[in-house]
C-alpha atoms as a PDB file:
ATOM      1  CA  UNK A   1       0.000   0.000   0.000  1.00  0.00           C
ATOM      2  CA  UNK A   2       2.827   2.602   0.864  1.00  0.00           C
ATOM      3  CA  UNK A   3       4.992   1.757  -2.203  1.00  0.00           C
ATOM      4  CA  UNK A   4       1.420   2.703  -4.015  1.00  0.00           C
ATOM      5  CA  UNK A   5       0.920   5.451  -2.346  1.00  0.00           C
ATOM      6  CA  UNK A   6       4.348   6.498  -3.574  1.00  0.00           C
ATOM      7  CA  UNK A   7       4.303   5.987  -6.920  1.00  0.00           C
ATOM      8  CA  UNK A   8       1.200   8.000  -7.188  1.00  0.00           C
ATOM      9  CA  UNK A   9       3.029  10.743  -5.315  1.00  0.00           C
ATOM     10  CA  UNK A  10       5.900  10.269  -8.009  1.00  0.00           C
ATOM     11  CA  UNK A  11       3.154  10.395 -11.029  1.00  0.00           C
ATOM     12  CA  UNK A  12       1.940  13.568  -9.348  1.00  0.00           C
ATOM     13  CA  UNK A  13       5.044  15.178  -9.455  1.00  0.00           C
ATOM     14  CA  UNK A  14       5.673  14.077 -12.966  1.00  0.00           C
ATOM     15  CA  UNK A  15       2.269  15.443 -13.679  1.00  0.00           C
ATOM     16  CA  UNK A  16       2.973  19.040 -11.912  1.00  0.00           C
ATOM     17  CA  UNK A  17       6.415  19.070 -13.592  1.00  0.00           C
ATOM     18  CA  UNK A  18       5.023  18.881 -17.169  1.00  0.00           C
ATOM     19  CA  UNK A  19       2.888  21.375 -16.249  1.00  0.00           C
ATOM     20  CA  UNK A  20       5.812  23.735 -16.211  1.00  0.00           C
ATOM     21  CA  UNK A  21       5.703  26.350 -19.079  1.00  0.00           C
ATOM     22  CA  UNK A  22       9.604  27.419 -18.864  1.00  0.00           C
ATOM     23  CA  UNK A  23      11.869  26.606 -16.833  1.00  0.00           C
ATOM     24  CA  UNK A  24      15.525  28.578 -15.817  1.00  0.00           C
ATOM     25  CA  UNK A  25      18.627  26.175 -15.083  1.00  0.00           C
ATOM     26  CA  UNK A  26      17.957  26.796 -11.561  1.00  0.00           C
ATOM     27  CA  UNK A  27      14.610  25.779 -11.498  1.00  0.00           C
ATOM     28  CA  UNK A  28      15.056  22.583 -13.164  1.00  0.00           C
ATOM     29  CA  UNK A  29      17.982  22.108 -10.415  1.00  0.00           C
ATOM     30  CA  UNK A  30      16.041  22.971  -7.967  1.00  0.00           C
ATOM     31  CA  UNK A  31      12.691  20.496  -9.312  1.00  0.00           C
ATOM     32  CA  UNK A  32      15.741  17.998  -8.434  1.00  0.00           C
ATOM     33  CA  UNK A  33      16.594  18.998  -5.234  1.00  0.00           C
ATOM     34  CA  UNK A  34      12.894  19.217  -4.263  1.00  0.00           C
ATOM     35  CA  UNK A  35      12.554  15.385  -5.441  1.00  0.00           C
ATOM     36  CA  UNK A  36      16.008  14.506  -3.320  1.00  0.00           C
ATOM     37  CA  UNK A  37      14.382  15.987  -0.225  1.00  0.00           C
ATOM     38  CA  UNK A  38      10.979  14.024  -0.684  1.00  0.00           C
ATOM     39  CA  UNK A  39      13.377  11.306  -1.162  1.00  0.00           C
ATOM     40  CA  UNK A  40      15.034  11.807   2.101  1.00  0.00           C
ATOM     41  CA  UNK A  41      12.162  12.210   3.933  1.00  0.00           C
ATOM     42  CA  UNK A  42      10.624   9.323   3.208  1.00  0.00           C
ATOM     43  CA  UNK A  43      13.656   6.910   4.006  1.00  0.00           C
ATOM     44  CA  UNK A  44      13.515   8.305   7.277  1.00  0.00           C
ATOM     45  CA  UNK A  45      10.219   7.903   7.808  1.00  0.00           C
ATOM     46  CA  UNK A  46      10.079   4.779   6.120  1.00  0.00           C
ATOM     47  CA  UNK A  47      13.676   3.230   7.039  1.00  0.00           C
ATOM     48  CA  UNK A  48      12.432  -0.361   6.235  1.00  0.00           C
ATOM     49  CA  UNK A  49      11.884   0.913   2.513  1.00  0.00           C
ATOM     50  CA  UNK A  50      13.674   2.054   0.261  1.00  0.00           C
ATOM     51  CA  UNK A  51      11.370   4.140  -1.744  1.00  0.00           C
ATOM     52  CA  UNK A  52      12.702   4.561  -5.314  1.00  0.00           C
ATOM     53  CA  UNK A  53      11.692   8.007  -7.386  1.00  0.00           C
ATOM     54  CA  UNK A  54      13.306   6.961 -10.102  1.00  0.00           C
ATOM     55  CA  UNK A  55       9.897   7.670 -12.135  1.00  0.00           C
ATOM     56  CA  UNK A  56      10.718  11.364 -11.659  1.00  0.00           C
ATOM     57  CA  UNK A  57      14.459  11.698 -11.639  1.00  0.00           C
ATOM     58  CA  UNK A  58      14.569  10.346 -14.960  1.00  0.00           C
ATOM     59  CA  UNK A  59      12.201  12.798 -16.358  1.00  0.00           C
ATOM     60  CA  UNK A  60      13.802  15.754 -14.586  1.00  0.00           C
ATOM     61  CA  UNK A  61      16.953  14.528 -16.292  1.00  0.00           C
ATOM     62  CA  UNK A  62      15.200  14.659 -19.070  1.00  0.00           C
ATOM     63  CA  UNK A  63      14.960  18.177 -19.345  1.00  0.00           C
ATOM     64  CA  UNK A  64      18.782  18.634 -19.574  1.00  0.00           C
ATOM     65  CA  UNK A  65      18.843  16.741 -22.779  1.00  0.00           C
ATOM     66  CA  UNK A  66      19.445  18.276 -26.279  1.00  0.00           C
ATOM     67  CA  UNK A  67      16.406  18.709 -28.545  1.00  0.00           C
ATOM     68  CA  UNK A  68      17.813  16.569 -30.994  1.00  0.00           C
ATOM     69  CA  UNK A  69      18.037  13.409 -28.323  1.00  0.00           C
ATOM     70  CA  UNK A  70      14.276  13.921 -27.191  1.00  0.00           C
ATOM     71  CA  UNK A  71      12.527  12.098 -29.120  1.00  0.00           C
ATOM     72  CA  UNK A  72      15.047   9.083 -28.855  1.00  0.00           C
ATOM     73  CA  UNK A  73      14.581   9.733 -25.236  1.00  0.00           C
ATOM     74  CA  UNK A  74      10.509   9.574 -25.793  1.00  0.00           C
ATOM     75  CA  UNK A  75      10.727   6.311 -27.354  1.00  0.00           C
ATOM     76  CA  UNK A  76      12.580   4.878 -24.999  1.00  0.00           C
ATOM     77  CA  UNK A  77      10.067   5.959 -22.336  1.00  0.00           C
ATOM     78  CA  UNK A  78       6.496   4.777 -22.718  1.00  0.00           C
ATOM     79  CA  UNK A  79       6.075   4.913 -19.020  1.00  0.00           C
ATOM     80  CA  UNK A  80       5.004   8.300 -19.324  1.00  0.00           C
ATOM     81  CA  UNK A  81       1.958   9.679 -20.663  1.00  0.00           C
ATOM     82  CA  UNK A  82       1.603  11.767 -24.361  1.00  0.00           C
ATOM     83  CA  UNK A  83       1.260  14.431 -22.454  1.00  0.00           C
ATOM     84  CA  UNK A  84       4.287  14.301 -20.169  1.00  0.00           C
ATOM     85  CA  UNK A  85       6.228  13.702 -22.985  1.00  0.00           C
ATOM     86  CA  UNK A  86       5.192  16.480 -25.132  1.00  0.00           C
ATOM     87  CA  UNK A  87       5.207  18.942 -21.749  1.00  0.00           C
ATOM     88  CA  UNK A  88       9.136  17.884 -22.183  1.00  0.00           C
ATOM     89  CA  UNK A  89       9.727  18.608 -25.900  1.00  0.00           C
ATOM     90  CA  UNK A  90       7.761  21.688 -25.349  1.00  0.00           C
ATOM     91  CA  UNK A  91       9.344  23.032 -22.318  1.00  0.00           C
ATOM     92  CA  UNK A  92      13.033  21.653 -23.254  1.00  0.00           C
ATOM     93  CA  UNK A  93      12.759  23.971 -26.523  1.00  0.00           C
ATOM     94  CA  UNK A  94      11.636  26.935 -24.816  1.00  0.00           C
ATOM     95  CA  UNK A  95      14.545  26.444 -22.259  1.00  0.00           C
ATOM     96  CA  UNK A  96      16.917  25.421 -25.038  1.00  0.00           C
ATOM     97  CA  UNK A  97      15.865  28.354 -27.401  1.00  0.00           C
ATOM     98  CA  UNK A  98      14.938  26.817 -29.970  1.00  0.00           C
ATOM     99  CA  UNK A  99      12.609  28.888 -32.674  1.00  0.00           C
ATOM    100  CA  UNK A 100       8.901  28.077 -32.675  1.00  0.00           C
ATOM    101  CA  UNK A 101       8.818  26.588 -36.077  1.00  0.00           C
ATOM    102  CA  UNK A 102      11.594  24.083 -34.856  1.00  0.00           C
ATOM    103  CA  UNK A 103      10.106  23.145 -31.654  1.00  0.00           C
ATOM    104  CA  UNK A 104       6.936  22.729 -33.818  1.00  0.00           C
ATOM    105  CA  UNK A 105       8.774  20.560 -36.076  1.00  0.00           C
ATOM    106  CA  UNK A 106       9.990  18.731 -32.666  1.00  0.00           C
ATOM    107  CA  UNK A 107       6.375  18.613 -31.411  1.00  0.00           C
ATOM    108  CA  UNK A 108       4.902  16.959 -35.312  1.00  0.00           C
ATOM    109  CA  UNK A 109       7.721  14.353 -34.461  1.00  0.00           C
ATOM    110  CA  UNK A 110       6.464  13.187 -31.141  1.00  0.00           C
ATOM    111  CA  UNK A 111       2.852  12.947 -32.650  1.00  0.00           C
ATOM    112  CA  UNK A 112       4.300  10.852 -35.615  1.00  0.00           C
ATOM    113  CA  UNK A 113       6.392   8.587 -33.064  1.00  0.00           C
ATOM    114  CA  UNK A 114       2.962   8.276 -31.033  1.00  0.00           C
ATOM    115  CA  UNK A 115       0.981   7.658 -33.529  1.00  0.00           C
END
């Protein structure tokens, strides 16, 4: 039941994050840190567990990839939803300044690979 209740929390954040519009350096560092601290918390309070949020670590990583390895990354990841991943090509070209017609171009992509 708790490792449920934790991966819900985890989807939740995942959720939240893609709901991000643009994000600085530092906020994306400090989406991580926030994660680590949850983290933290919950081994203390939990010390029999070892609760894993994996889930969201590798989607804030994400967001430090180049645009041209997103949609690699997207395939690889089917875990998350069409709309996390598009959140991430979406937000990863605004922080990586790319121009609208090639984060468009980025976006058609994802919607091809989902298809």
């Amino acid at each position: 039941l708790v490792g449920e209740a934790i991966g819900a929390i985890c989807e939740h954040l995942v959720d939240g994050y893609a709901g991000v519009k643009k994000a600085s350096d530092e906020g994306r560092a400090q989406m991580s840190l926030d994660v680590k601290t949850l983290q933290a918390a919950l081994r203390k309070l939990l010390p029999e567990m070892a609760p894993s949020m994996a889930h969201v670590e590798d989607y804030l990583r994400a967001l430090y990839l180049p645009p041209q390895e997103l949609l690699a990354w997207a395939r690889a990841h089917p875990q998350y939803s069409v709309r996390h991943r598009t959140a991430l090509v979406a937000l990863n070209g605004v922080s990586s300044g790319l121009k609208k017609r090639e984060q468009q171009d980025l976006l058609d992509s994802l919607a091809k690979q989902d298809g």
